[in-house]
Protein backbone atom coordinates (compact mmCIF):
# COMPACT_ATOMS: atom_id res chain seq x y z
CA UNK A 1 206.08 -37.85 -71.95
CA UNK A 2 207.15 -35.05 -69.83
CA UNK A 3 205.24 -31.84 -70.63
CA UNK A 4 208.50 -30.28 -70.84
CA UNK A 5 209.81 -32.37 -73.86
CA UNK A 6 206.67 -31.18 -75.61
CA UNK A 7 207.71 -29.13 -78.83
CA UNK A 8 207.27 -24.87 -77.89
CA UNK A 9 204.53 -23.03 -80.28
CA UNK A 10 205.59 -19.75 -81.72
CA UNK A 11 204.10 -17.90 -84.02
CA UNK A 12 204.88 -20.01 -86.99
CA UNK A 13 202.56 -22.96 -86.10
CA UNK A 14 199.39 -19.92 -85.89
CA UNK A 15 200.02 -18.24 -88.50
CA UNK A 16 200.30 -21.70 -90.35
CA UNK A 17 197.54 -22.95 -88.53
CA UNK A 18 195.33 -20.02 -89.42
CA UNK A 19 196.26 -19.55 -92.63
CA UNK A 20 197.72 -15.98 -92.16
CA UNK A 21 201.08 -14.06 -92.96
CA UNK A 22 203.42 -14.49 -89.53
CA UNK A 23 202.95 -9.95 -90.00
CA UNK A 24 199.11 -10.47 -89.63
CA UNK A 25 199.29 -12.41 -86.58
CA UNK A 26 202.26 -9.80 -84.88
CA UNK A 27 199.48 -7.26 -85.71
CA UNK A 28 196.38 -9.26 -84.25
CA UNK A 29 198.69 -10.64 -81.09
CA UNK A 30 199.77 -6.69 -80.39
CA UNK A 31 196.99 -4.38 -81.84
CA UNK A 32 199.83 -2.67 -84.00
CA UNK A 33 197.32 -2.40 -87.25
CA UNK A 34 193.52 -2.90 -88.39
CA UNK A 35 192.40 -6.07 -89.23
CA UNK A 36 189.56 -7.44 -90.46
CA UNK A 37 187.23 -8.86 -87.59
CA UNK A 38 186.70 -12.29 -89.89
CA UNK A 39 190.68 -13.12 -90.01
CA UNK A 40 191.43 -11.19 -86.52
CA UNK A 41 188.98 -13.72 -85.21
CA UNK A 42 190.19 -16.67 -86.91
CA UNK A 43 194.11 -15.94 -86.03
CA UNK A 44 192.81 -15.84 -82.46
CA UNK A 45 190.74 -19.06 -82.44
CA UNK A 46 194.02 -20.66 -83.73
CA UNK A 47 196.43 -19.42 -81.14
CA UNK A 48 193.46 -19.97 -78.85
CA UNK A 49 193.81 -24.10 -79.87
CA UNK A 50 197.39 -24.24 -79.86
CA UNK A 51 197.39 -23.07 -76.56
CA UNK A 52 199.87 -19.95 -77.67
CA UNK A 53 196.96 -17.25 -76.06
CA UNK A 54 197.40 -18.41 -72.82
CA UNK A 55 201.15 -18.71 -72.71
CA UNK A 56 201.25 -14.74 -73.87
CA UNK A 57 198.13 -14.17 -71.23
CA UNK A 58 200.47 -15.10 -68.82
CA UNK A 59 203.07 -13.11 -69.42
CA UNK A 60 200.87 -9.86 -69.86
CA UNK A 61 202.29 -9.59 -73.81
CA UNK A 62 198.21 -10.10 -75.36
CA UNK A 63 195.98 -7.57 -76.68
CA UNK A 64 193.01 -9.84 -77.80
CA UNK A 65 190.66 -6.74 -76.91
CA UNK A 66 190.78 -3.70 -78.77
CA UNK A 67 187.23 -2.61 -78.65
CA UNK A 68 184.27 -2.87 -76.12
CA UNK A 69 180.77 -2.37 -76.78
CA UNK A 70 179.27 -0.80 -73.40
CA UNK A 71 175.38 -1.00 -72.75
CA UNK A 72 173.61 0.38 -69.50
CA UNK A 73 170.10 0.79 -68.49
CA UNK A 74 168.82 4.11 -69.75
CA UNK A 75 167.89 4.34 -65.85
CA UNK A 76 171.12 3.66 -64.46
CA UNK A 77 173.07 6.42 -66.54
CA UNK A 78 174.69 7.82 -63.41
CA UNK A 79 173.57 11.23 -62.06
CA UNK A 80 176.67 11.74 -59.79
CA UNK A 81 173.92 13.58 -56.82
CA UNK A 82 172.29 10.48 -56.43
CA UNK A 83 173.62 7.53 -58.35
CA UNK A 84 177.39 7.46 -56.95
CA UNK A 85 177.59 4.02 -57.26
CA UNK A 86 177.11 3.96 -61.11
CA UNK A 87 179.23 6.79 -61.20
CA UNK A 88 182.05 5.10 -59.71
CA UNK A 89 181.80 1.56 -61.00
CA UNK A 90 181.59 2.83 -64.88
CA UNK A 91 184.45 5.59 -64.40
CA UNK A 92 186.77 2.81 -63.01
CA UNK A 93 185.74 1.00 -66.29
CA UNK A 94 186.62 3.90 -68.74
CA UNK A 95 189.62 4.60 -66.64
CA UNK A 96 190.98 0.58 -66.69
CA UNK A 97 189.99 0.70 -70.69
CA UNK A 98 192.01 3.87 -71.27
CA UNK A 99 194.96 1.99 -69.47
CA UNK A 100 194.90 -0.91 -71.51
CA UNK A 101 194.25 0.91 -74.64
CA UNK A 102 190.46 -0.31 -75.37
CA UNK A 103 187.97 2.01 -77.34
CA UNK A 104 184.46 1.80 -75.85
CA UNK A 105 181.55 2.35 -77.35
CA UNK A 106 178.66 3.24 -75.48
CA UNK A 107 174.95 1.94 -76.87
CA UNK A 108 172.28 4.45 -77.29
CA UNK A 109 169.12 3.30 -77.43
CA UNK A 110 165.36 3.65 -75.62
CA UNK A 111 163.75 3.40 -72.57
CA UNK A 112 164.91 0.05 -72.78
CA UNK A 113 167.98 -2.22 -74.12
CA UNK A 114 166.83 -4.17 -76.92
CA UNK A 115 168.91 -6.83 -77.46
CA UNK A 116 168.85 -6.98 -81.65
CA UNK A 117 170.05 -3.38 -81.22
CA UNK A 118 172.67 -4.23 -78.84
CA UNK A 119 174.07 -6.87 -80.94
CA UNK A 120 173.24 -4.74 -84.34
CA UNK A 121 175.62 -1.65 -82.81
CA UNK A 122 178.24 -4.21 -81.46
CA UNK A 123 178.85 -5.34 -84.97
CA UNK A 124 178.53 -2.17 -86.57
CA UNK A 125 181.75 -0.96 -84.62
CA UNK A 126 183.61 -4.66 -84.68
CA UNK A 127 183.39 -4.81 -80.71
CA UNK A 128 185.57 -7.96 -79.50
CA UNK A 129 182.87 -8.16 -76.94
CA UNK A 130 180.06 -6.76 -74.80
CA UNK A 131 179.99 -5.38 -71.18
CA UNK A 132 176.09 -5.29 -70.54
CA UNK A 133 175.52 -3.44 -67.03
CA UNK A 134 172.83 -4.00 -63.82
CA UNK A 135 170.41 -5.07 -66.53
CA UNK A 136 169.83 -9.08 -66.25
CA UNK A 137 166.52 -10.08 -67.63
CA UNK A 138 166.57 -13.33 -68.57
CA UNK A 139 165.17 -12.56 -72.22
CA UNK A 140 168.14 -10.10 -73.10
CA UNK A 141 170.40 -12.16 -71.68
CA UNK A 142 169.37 -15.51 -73.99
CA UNK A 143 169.57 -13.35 -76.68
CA UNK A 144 173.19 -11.83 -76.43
CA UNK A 145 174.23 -15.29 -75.39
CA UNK A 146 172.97 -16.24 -78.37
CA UNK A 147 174.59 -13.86 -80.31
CA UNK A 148 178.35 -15.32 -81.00
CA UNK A 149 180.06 -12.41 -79.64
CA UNK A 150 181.35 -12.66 -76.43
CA UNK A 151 179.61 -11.06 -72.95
CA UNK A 152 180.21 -10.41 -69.39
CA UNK A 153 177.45 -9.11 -67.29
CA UNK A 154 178.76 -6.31 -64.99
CA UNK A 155 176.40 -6.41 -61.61
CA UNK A 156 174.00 -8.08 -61.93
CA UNK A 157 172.15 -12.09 -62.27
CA UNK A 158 172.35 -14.33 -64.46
CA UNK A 159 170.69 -17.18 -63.05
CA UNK A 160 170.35 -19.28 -66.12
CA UNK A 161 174.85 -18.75 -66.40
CA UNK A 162 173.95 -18.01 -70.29
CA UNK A 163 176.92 -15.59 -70.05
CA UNK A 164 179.93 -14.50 -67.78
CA UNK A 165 179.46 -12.73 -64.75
CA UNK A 166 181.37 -10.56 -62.50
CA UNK A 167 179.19 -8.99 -59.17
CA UNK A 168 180.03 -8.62 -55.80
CA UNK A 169 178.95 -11.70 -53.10
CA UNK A 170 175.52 -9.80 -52.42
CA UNK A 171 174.67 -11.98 -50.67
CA UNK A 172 177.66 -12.76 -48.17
CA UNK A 173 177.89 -9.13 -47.91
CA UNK A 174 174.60 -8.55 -46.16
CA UNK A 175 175.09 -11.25 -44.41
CA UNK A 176 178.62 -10.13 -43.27
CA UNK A 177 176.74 -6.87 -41.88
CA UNK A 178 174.22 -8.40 -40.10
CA UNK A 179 176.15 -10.56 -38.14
CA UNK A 180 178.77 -7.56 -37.17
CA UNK A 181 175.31 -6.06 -35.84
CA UNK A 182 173.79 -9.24 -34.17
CA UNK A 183 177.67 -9.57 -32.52
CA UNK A 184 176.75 -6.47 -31.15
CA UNK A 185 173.95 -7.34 -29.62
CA UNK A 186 171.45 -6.02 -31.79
CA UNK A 187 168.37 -8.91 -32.45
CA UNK A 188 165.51 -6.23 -33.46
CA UNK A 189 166.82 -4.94 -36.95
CA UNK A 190 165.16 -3.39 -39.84
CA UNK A 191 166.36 -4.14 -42.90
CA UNK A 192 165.55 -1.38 -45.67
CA UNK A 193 165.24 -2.18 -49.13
CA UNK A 194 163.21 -1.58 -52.33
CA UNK A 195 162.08 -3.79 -54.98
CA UNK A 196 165.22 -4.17 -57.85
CA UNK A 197 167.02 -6.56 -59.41
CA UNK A 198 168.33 -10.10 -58.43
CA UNK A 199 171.61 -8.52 -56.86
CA UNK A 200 169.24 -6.11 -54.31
CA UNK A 201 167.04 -9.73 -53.34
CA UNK A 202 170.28 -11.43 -52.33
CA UNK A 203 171.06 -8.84 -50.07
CA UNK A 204 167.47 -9.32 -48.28
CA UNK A 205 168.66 -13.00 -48.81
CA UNK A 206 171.84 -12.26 -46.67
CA UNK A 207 170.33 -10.15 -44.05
CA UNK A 208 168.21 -13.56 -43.01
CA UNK A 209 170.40 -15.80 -43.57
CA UNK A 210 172.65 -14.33 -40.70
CA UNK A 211 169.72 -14.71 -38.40
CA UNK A 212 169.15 -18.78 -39.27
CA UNK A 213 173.05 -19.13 -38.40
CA UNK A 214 172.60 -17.97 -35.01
CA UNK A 215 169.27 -19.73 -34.61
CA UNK A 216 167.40 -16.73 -33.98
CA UNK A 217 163.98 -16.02 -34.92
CA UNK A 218 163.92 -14.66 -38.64
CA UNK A 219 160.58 -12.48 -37.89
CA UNK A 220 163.04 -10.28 -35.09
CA UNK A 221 164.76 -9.31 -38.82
CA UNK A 222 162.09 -6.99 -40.56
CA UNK A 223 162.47 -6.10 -44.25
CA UNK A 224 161.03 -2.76 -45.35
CA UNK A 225 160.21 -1.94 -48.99
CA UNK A 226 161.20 1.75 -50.26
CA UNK A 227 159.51 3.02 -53.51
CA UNK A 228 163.02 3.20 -54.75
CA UNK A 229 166.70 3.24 -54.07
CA UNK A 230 167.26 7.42 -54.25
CA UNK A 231 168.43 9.32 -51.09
CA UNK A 232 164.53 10.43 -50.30
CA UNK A 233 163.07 7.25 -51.07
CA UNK A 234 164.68 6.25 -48.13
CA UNK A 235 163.52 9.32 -46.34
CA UNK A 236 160.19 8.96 -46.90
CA UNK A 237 159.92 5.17 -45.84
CA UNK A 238 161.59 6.07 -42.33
CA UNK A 239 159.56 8.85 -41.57
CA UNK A 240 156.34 7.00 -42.62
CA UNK A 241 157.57 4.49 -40.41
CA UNK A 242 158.28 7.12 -37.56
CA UNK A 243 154.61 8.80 -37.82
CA UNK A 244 153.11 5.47 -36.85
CA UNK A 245 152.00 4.84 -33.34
CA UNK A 246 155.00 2.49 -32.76
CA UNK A 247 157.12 3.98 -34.95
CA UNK A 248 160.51 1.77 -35.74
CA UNK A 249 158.75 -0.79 -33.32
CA UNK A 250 162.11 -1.76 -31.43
CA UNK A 251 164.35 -1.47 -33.45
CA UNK A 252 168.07 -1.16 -32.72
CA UNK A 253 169.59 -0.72 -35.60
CA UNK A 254 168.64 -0.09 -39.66
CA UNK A 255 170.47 -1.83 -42.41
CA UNK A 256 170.16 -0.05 -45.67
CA UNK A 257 170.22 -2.23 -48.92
CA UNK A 258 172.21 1.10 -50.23
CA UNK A 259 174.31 3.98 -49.39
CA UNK A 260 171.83 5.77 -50.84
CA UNK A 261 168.71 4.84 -48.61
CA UNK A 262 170.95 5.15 -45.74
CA UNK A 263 171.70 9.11 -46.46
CA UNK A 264 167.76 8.89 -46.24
CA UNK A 265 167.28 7.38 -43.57
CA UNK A 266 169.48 9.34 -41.55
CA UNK A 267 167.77 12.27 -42.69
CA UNK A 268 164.66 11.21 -41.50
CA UNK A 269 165.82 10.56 -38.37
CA UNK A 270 167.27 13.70 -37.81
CA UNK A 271 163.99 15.45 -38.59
CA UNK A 272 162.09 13.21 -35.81
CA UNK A 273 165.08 14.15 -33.06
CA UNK A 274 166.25 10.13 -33.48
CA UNK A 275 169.84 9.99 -32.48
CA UNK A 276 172.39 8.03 -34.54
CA UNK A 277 173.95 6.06 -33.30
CA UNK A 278 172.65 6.39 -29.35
CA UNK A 279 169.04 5.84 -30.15
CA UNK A 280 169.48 3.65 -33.55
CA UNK A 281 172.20 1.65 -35.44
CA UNK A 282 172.41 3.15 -39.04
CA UNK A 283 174.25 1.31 -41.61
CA UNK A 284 174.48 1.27 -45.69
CA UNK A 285 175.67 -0.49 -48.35
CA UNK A 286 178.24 0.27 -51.41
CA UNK A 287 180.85 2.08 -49.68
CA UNK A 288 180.75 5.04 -51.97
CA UNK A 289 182.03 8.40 -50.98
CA UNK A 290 179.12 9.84 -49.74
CA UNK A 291 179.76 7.85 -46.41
CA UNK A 292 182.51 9.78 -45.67
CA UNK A 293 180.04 12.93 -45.65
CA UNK A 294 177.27 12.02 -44.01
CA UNK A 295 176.79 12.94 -40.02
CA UNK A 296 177.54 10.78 -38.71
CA UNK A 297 179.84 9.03 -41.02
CA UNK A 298 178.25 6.28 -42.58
CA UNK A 299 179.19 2.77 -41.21
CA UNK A 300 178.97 0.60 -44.79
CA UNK A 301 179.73 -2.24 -46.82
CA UNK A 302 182.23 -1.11 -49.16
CA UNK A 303 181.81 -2.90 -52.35
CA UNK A 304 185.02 -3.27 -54.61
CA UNK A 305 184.03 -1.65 -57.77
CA UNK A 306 187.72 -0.68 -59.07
CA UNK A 307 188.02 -4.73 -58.76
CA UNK A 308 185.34 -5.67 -60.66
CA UNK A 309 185.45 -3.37 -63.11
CA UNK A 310 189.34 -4.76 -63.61
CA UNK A 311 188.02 -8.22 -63.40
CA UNK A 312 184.74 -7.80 -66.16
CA UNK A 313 187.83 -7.10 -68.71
CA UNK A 314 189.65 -9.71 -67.70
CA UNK A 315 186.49 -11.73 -68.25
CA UNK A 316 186.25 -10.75 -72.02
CA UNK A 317 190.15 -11.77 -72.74
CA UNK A 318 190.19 -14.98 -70.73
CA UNK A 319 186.92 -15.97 -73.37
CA UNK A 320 188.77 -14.46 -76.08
CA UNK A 321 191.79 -15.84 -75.44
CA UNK A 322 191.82 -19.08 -73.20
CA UNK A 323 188.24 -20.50 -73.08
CA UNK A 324 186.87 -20.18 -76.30
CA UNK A 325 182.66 -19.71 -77.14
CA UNK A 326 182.10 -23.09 -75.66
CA UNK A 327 183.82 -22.95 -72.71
CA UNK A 328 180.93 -22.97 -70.09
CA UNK A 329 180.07 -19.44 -68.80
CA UNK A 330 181.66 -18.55 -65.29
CA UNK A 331 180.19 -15.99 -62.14
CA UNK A 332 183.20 -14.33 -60.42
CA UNK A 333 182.16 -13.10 -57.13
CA UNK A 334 183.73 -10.38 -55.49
CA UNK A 335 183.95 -10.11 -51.86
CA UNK A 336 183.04 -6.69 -49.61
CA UNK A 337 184.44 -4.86 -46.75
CA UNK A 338 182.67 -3.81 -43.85
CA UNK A 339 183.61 -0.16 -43.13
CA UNK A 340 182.86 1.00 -39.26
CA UNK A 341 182.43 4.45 -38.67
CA UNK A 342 180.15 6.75 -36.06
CA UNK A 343 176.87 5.44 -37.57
CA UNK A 344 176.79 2.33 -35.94
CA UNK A 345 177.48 0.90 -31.99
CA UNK A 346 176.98 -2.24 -29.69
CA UNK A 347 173.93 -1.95 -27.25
């Protein structure tokens, strides 16, 4: 039988199907009035199964969110002098919430997120779903999973795919950079990073990888750890580096694991009469808008946080609405943009 002789569902067969008035499931389907989380989630579930979600997904007519609980790392709260990057990514969430009309509830907690406390102030405010930010240890993220309510991870790992994903292609990014430098003749490159989370080790990941594709010698690729990922972190690496006897021993060009480090770096050089780019290759990662400052401009991978942030809510209503809880969890990976400026040139 043609799919097309196959009888249309309206809204009769889920409010029948869930047991509802046809005016509770108008107000579930278009967030017109409050209803209980128990029978909002049980008239979605049913036009979930008859398939009726997905045919008002498509036509941009569903509002299965209506609140998000938002938790970030105590130690990513942005500080806009020196954490632009969480700055930028959570204002373009706020801003795509406010556009689609969803509350968001930030968590408050410790030093630390606790996972029993994330899922304990979720409930408490009858969240649709969590967006859990950067922070992807494995324990907190078996626990949410766990948890029945529905979870994207924004930025970060999930190795174990307990729960959706959205992040940038770390990875291919790096990658992407290096071989724009190698292209340019550049073999000798240092690679500066410091020790974070899964998404930082795929860049280091990346940046080697470029050098097996070309068959070149992976030791001519040096990584260097920084004691963290703040503007004078990467300072202070670069000019410990540039006190040594050999300095930067050959190299041609710096790759930054962030924006950040790279508006260190530069500094550094400055202050040791290094020229960028005649004497050394400088180039970040992020693509925030202190690359537009720096002097030189700071050639970068630009990494689509607007996108992402866009896609992490789209993430929530497709499990809301089209998968379901046992629809396995999926990674979307975003890809980046190389952005060449005066930082950076062929040798």
């Amino acid at each position: 039988m043609d799919t097309t002789d196959r009888p249309k569902v309206g809204i009769k067969d889920v409010s029948r199907e869930a047991g509802v008035a046809l005016s509770t499931v108008s107000h579930v389907l278009n967030g017109t009035a409050s209803i209980s989380p128990e029978v909002r989630s049980r008239v979605l579930e049913a036009a979930r199964r008859l398939g009726y979600l997905a045919k008002r997904q498509q036509k941009g007519s569903i509002a299965s969110l209506s609140t998000i609980y938002l938790a970030v790392p105590p130690g990513n709260v942005p500080h806009v002098d020196t954490n632009l990057f969480s700055w930028t990514l959570l204002t373009a969430l706020t801003r795509e919430c406010e556009r689609r009309g969803v509350r968001v509830v930030a968590h408050s907690g410790g030093d630390a997120l606790n996972a029993q406390e994330i899922i304990e102030g979720a409930k408490a405010v009858y969240a649709d779903g969590i967006i859990l930010v950067y922070d992807d240890n494995p324990k907190l993220l078996r626990a949410l999973a766990s948890s029945g309510i529905a979870v994207v991870l924004l930025n970060g790992e999930d190795p174990s795919m307990s729960v959706d994903t959205v992040t940038p292609g770390n990875r291919y990014a790096a990658r992407l950079a290096t071989e724009w430098l190698l292209s340019r003749g550049h073999r000798n490159i240092l690679h500066l990073t410091w020790r974070g989370r899964g998404t930082i080790t795929r860049r280091v990941d990346g940046f080697l990888d470029a050098y097996r594709e070309r068959q070149l010698p992976v030791d001519l690729g040096r990584v260097h750890i920084a004691q963290g990922y703040n503007p004078g972190d990467g300072e202070a690496a670069i000019a410990s580096l540039l006190k040594e006897k050999d300095g930067l021993k050959g190299a041609t060009a710096i790759f930054c694991a962030s924006d950040n480090l790279a508006v260190g770096a530069l500094a550094a050089l400055q202050a040791h009469g290094v020229r960028v780019p005649e004497d050394v290759t400088v180039v970040g990662f992020d693509g925030v808008a202190l690359g537009d400052l720096t002097r030189p401009p700071l050639t970068t991978v630009r990494v689509p946080l607007q996108e992402m942030a866009v896609l992490a809510l789209q993430a929530l209503e497709n499990r809301l609405s089209v998968f379901g809880p046992d629809h396995p969890p999926c990674r979307i990976e975003l890809g980046c943009k190389l952005i060449e400026r005066d930082s950076a040139k062929a040798i």
